[in-house]
C-alpha atoms as a PDB file:
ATOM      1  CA  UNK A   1     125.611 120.130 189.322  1.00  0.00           C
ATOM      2  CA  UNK A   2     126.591 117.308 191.408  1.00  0.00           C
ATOM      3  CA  UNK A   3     126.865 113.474 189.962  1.00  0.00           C
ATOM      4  CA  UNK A   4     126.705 110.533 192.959  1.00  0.00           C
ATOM      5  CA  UNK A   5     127.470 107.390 191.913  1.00  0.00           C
ATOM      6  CA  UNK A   6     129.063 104.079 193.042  1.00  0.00           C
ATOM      7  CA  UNK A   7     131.785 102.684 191.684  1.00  0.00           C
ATOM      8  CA  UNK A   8     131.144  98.891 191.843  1.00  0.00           C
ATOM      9  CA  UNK A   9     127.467  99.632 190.682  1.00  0.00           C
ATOM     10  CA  UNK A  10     127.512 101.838 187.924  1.00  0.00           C
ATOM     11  CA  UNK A  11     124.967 101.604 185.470  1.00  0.00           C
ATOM     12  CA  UNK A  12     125.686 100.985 181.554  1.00  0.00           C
ATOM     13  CA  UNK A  13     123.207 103.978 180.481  1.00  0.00           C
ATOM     14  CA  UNK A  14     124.739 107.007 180.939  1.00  0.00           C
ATOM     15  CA  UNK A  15     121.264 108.884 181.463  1.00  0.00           C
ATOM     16  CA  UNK A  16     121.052 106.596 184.789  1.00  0.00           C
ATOM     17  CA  UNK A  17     123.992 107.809 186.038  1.00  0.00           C
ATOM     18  CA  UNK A  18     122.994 111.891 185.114  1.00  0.00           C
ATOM     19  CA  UNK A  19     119.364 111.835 185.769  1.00  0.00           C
ATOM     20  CA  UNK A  20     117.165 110.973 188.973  1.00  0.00           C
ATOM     21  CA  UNK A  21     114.290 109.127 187.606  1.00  0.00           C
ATOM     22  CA  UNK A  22     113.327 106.553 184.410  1.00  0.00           C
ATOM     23  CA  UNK A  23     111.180 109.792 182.923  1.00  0.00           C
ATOM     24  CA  UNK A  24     113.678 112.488 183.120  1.00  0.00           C
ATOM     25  CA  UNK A  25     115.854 109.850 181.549  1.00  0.00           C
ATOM     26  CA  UNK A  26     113.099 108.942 178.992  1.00  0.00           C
ATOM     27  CA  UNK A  27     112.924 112.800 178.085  1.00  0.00           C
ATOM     28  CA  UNK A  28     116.580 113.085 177.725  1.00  0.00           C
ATOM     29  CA  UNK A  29     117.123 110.490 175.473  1.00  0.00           C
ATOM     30  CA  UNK A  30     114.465 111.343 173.358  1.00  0.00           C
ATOM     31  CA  UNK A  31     115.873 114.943 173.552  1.00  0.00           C
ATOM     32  CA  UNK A  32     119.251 113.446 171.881  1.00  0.00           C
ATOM     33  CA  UNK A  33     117.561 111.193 169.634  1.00  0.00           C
ATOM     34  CA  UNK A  34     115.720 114.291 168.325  1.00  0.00           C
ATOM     35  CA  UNK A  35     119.062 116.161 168.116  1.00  0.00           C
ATOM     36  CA  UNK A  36     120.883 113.443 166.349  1.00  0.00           C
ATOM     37  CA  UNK A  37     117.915 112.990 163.850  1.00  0.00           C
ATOM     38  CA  UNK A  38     118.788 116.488 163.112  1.00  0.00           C
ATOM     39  CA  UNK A  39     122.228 116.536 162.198  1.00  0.00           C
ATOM     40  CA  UNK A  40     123.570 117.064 166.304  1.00  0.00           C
ATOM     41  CA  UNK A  41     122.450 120.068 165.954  1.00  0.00           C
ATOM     42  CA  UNK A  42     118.828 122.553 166.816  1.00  0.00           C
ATOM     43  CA  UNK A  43     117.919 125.973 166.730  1.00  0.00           C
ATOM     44  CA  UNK A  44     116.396 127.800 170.085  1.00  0.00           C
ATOM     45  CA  UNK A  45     112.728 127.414 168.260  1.00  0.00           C
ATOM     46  CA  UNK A  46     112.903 123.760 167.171  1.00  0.00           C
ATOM     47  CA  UNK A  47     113.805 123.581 171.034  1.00  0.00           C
ATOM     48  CA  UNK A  48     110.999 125.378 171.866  1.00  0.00           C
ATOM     49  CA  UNK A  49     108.510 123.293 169.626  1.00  0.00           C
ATOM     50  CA  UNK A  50     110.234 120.186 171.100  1.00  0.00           C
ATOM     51  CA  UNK A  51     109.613 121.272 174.480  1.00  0.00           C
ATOM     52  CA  UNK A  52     106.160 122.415 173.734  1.00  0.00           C
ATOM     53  CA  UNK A  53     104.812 119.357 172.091  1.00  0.00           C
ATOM     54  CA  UNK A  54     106.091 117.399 175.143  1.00  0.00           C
ATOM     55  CA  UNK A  55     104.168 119.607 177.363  1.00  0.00           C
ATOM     56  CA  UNK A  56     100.882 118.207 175.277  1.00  0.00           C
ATOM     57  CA  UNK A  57     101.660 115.254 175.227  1.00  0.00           C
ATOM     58  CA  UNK A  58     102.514 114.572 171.251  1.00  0.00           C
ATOM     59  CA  UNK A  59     105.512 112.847 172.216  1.00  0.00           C
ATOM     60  CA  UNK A  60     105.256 109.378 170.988  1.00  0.00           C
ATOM     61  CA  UNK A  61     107.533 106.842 172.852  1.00  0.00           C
ATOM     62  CA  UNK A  62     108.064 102.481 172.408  1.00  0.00           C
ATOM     63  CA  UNK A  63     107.606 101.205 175.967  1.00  0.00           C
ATOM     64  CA  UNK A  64     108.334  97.615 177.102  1.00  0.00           C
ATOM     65  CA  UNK A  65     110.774  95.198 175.190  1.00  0.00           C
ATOM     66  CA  UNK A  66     109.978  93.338 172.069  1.00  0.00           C
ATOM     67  CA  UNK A  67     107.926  91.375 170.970  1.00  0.00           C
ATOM     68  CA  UNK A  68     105.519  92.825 173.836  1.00  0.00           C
ATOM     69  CA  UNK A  69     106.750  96.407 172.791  1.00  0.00           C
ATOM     70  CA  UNK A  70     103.684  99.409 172.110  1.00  0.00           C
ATOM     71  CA  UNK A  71     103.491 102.740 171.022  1.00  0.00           C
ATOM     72  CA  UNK A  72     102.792 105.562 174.037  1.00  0.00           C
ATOM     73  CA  UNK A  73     102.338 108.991 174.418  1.00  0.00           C
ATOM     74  CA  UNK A  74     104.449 111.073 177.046  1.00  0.00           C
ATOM     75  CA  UNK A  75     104.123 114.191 178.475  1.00  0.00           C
ATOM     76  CA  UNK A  76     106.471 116.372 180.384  1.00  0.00           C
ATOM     77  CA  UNK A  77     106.349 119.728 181.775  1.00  0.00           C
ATOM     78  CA  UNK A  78     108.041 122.610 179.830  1.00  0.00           C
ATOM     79  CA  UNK A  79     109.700 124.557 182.592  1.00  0.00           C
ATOM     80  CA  UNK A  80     110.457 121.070 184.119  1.00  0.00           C
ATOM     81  CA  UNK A  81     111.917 120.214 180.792  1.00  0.00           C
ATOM     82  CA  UNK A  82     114.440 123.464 180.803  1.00  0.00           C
ATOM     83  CA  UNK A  83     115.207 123.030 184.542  1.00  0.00           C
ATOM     84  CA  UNK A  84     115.610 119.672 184.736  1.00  0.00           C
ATOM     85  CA  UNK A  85     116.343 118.016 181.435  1.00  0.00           C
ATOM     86  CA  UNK A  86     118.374 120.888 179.114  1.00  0.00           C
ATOM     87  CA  UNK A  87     119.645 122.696 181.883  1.00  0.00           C
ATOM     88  CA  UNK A  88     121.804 119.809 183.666  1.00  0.00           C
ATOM     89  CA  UNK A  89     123.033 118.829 179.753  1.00  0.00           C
ATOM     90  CA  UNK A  90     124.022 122.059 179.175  1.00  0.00           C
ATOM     91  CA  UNK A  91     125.865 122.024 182.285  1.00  0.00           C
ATOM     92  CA  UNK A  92     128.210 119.398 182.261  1.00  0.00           C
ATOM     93  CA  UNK A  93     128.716 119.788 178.479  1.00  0.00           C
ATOM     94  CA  UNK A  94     126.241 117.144 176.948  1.00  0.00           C
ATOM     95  CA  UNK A  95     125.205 120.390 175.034  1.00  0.00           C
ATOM     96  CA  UNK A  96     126.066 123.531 174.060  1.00  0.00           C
ATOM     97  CA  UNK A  97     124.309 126.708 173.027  1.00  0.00           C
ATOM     98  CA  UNK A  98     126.200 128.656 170.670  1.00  0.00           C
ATOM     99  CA  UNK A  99     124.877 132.512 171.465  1.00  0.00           C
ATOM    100  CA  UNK A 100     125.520 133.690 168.806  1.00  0.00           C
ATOM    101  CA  UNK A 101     123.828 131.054 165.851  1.00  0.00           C
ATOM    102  CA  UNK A 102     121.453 130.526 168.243  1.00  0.00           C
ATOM    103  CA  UNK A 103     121.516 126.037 168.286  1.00  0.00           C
ATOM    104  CA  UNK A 104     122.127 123.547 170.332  1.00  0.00           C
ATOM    105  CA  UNK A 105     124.398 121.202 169.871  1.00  0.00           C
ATOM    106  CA  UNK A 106     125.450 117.520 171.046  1.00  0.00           C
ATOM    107  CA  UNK A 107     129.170 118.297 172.969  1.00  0.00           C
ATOM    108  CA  UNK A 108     131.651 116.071 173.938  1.00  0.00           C
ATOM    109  CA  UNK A 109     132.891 118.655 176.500  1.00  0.00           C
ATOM    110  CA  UNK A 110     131.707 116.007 179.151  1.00  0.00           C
ATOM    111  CA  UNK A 111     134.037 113.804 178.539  1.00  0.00           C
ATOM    112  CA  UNK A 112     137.252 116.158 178.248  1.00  0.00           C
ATOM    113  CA  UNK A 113     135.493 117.482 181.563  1.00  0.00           C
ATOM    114  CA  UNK A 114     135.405 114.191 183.390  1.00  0.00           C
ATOM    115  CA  UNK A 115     139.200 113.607 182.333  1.00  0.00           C
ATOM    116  CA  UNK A 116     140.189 117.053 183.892  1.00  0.00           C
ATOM    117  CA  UNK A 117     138.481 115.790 187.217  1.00  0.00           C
ATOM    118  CA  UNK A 118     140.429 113.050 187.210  1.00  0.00           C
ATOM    119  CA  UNK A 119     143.417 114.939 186.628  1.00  0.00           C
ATOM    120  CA  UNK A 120     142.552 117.131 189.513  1.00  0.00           C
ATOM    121  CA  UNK A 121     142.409 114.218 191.697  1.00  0.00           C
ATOM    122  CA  UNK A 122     145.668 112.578 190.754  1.00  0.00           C
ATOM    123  CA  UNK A 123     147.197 116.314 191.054  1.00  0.00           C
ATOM    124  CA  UNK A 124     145.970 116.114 194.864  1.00  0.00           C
ATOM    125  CA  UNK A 125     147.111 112.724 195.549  1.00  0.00           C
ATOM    126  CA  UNK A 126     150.700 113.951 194.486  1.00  0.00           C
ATOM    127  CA  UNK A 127     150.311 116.904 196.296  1.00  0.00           C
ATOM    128  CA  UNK A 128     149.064 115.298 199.726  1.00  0.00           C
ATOM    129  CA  UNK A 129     151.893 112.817 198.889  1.00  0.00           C
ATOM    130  CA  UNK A 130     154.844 115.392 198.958  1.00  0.00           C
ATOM    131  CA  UNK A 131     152.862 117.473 202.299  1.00  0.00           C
ATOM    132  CA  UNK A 132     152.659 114.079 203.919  1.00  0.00           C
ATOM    133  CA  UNK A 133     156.509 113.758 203.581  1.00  0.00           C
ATOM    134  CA  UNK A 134     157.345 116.596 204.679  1.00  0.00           C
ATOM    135  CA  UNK A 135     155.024 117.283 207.680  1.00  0.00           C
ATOM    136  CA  UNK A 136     153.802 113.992 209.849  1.00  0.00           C
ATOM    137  CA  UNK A 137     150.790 113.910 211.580  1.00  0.00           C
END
């Protein structure tokens, strides 16, 4: 999984920064919502059933800001769903999926993730720092 973004425009929603376009972001955070409703945590059917009823269309979503706000229905696909919603969470550590209780559950791996990258690159500035004393170019 690969995150692009710039710097000096980074948006304040996090699901902007993960996710390609408004619906995929739409579906992911009503796939949190629906996670947090439930304690953090799902099993592998209420996943399912989630998935499934946004495949018909059951999904009810609040478009627009108020006053002017209404009620719509969305629909996603369900392999679209697992490839391009749940897997990239699961990914980067938005959510794990404990094998052996079967859930999902809301992570903050991604965060202890992002601090390791930035670890890494301070680790290669010091290291390029030290080569580029030693051996001029």
């Amino acid at each position: 999984m690969v995150i692009l973004f710039d710097k000096d425009n980074l948006p304040e929603d996090i699901y902007q920064v993960i996710f390609a376009t408004e619906q995929q972001e739409v579906v992911a955070k009503l796939l949190i919502k629906y996670m947090m409703d439930n304690g953090g945590e799902i099993g592998k059917t209420e996943m399912g059933v989630f998935a499934q009823k946004l495949h018909d269309g059951e999904v009810s979503v609040k478009i627009g800001q108020p006053p002017l706000q209404k009620e719509g229905k969305i629909s996603y696909n369900k392999r679209q769903f697992y490839d391009r919603i749940l897997t990239p969470l699961r990914g980067m550590g938005l959510i794990d999926y404990d094998l052996y209780k079967k859930t999902y559950k809301i992570s903050d791996k991604f965060n202890k993730l992002m601090v390791k990258v930035g670890l890494m690159w301070i680790r290669e500035i010091e290291k390029n720092k030290k080569e580029g004393a030693m051996k001029q170019f």
